[in-house]
N, C-alpha and C. Protein backbone atom coordinates (compact mmCIF):
# COMPACT_ATOMS: atom_id res chain seq x y z
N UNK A 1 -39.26 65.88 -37.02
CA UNK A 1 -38.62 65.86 -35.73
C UNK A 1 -37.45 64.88 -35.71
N UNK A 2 -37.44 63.90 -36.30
CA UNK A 2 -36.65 62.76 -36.68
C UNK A 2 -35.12 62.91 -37.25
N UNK A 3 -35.66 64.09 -38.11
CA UNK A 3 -34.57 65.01 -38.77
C UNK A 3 -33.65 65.24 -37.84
N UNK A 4 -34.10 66.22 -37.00
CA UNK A 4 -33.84 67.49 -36.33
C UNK A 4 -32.83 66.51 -35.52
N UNK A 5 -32.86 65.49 -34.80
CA UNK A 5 -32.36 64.72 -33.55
C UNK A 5 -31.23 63.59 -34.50
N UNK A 6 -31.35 63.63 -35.65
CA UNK A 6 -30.35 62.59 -36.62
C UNK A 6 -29.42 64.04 -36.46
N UNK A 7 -29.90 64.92 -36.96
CA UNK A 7 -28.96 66.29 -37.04
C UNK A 7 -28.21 66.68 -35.56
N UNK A 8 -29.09 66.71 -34.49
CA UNK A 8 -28.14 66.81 -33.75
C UNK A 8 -26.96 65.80 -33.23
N UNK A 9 -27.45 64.42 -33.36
CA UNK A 9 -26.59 63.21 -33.05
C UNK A 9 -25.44 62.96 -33.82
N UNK A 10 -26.04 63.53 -35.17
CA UNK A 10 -24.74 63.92 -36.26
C UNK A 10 -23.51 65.12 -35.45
N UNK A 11 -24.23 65.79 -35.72
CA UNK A 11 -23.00 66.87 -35.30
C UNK A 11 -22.65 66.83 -33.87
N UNK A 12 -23.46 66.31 -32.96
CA UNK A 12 -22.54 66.28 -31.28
C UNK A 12 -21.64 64.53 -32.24
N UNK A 13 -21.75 63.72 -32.53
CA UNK A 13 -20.36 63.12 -32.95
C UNK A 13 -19.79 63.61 -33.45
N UNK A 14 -19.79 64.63 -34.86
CA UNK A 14 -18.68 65.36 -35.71
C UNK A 14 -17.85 65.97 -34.41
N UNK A 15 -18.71 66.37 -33.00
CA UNK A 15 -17.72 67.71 -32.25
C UNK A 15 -16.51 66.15 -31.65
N UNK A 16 -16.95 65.51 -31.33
CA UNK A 16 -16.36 64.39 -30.81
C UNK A 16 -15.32 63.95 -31.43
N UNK A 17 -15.66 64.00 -32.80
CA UNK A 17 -14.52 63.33 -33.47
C UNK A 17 -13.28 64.41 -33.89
N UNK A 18 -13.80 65.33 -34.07
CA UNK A 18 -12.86 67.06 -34.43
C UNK A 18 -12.05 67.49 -33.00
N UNK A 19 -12.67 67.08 -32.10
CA UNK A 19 -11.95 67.03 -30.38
C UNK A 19 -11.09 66.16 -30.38
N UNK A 20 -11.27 65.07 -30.83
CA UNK A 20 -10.16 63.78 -30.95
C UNK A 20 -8.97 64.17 -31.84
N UNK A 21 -9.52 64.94 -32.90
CA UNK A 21 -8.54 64.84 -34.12
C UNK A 21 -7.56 65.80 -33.78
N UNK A 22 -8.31 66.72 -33.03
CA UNK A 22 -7.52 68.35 -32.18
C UNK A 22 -6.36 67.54 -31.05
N UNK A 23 -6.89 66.72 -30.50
CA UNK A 23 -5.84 66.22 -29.43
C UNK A 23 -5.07 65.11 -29.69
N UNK A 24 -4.94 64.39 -31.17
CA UNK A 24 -3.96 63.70 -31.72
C UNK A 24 -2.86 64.65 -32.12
N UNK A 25 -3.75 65.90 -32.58
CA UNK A 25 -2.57 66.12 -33.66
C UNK A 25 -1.67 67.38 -32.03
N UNK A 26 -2.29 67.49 -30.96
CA UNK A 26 -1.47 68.26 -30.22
C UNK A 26 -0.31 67.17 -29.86
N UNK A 27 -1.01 66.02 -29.73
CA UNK A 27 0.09 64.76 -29.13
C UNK A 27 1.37 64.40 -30.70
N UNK A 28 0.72 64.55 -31.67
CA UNK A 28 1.71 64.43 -32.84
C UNK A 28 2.84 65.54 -32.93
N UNK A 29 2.16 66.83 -32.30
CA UNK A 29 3.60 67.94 -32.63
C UNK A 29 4.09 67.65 -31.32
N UNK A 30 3.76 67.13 -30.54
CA UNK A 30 4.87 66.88 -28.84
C UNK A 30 5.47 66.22 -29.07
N UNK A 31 5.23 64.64 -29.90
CA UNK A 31 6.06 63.68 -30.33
C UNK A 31 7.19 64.04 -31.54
N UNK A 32 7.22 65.26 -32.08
CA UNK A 32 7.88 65.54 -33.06
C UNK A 32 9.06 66.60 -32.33
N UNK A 33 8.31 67.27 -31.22
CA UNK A 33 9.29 68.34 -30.71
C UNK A 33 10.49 67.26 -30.02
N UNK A 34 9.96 66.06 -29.13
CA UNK A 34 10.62 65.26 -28.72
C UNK A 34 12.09 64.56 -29.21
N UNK A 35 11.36 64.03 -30.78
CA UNK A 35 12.23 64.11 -31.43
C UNK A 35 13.35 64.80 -32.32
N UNK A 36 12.93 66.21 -32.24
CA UNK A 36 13.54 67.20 -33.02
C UNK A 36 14.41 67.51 -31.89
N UNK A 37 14.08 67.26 -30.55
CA UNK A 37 15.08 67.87 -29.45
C UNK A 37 16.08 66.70 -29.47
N UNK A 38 15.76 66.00 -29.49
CA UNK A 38 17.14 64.40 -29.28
C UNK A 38 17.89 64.75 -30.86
N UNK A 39 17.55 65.30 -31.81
CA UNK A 39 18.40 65.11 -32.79
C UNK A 39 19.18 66.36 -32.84
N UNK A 40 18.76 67.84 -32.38
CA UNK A 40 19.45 68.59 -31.68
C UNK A 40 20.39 68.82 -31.01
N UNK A 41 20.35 67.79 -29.64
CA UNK A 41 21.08 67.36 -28.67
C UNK A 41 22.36 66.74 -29.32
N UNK A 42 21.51 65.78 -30.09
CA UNK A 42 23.11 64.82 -30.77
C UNK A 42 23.64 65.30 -31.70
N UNK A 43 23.22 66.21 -32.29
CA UNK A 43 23.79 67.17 -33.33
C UNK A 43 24.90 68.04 -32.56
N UNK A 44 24.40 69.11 -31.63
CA UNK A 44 25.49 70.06 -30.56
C UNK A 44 26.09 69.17 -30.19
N UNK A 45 25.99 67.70 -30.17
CA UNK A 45 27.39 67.42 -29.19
C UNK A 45 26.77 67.24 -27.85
N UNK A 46 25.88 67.31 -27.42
CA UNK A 46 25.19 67.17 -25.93
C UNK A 46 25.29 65.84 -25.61
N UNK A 47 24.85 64.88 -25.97
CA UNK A 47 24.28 63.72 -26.04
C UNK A 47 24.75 63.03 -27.05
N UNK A 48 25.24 61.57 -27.03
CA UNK A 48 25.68 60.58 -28.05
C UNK A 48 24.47 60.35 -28.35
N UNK A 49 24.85 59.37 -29.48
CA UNK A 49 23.08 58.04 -30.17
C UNK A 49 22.21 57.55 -29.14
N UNK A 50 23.34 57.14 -28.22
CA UNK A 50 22.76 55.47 -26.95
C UNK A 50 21.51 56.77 -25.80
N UNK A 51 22.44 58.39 -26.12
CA UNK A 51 21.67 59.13 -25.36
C UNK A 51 20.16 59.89 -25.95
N UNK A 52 20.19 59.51 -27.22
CA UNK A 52 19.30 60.45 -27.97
C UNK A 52 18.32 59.38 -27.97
N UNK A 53 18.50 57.95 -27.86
CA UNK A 53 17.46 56.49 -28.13
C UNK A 53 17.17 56.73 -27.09
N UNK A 54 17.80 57.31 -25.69
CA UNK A 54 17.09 56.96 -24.66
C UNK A 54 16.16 57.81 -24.46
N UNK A 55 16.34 59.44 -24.59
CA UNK A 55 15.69 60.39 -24.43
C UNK A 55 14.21 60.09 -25.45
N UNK A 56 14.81 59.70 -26.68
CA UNK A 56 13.40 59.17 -27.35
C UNK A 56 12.24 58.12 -26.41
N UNK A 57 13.18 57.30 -25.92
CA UNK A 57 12.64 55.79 -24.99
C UNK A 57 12.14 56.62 -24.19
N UNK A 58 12.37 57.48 -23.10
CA UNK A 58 11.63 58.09 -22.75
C UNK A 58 10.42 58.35 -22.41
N UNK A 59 10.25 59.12 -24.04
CA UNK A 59 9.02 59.95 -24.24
C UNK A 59 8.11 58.82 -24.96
N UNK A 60 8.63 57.29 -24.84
CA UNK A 60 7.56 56.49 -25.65
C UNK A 60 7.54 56.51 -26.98
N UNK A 61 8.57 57.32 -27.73
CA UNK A 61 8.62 56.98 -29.62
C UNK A 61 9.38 56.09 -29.78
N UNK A 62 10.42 54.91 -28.99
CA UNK A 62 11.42 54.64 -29.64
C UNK A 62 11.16 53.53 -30.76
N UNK A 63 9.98 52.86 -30.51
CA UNK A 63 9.53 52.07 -31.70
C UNK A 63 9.23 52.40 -32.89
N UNK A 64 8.92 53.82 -32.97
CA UNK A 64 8.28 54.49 -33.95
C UNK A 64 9.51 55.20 -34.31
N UNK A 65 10.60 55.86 -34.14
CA UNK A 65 11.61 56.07 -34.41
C UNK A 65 12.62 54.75 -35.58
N UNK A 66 12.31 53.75 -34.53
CA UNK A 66 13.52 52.59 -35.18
C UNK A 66 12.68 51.73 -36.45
N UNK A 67 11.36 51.58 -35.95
CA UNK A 67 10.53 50.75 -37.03
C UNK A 67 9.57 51.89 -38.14
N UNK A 68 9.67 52.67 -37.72
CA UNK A 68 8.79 53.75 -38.51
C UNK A 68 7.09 53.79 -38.07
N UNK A 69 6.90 53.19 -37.04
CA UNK A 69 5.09 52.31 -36.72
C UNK A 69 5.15 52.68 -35.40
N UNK A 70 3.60 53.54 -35.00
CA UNK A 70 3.52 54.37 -33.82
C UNK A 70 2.78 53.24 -33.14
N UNK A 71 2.84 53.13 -31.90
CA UNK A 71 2.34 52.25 -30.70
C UNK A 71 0.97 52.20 -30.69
């Protein structure tokens, strides 16, 4: 019986942690579209640098943009 309840405590954390890992990595491709759109922008000509740091500042990457190290 001991088994059975290690087994389930096991796998309701595995769902926990595979739910987490599912909603990092949705927040990792938003943070990438973010940035793929500001380099876009300043590419067409839309937006200068001072406008593409801000649009990054924004969305909360600009540290991770300039230092390479996410918040």
């Amino acid at each position: 019986m001991l088994a059975i309840s290690s087994t389930t405590t096991s796998s309701a954390f595995n769902e926990f942690v595979l739910t987490h890992l599912r909603h990092a990595r949705v927040r990792a491709r938003l943070a990438l579209n973010h940035i793929d759109a500001a380099g876009v922008a300043l590419r067409g000509g839309l937006i200068d640098g001072e406008g593409a740091l801000d649009l990054i500042g924004e969305a909360g990457l600009l540290n991770f943009v300039l230092t390479g190290v996410s918040s």
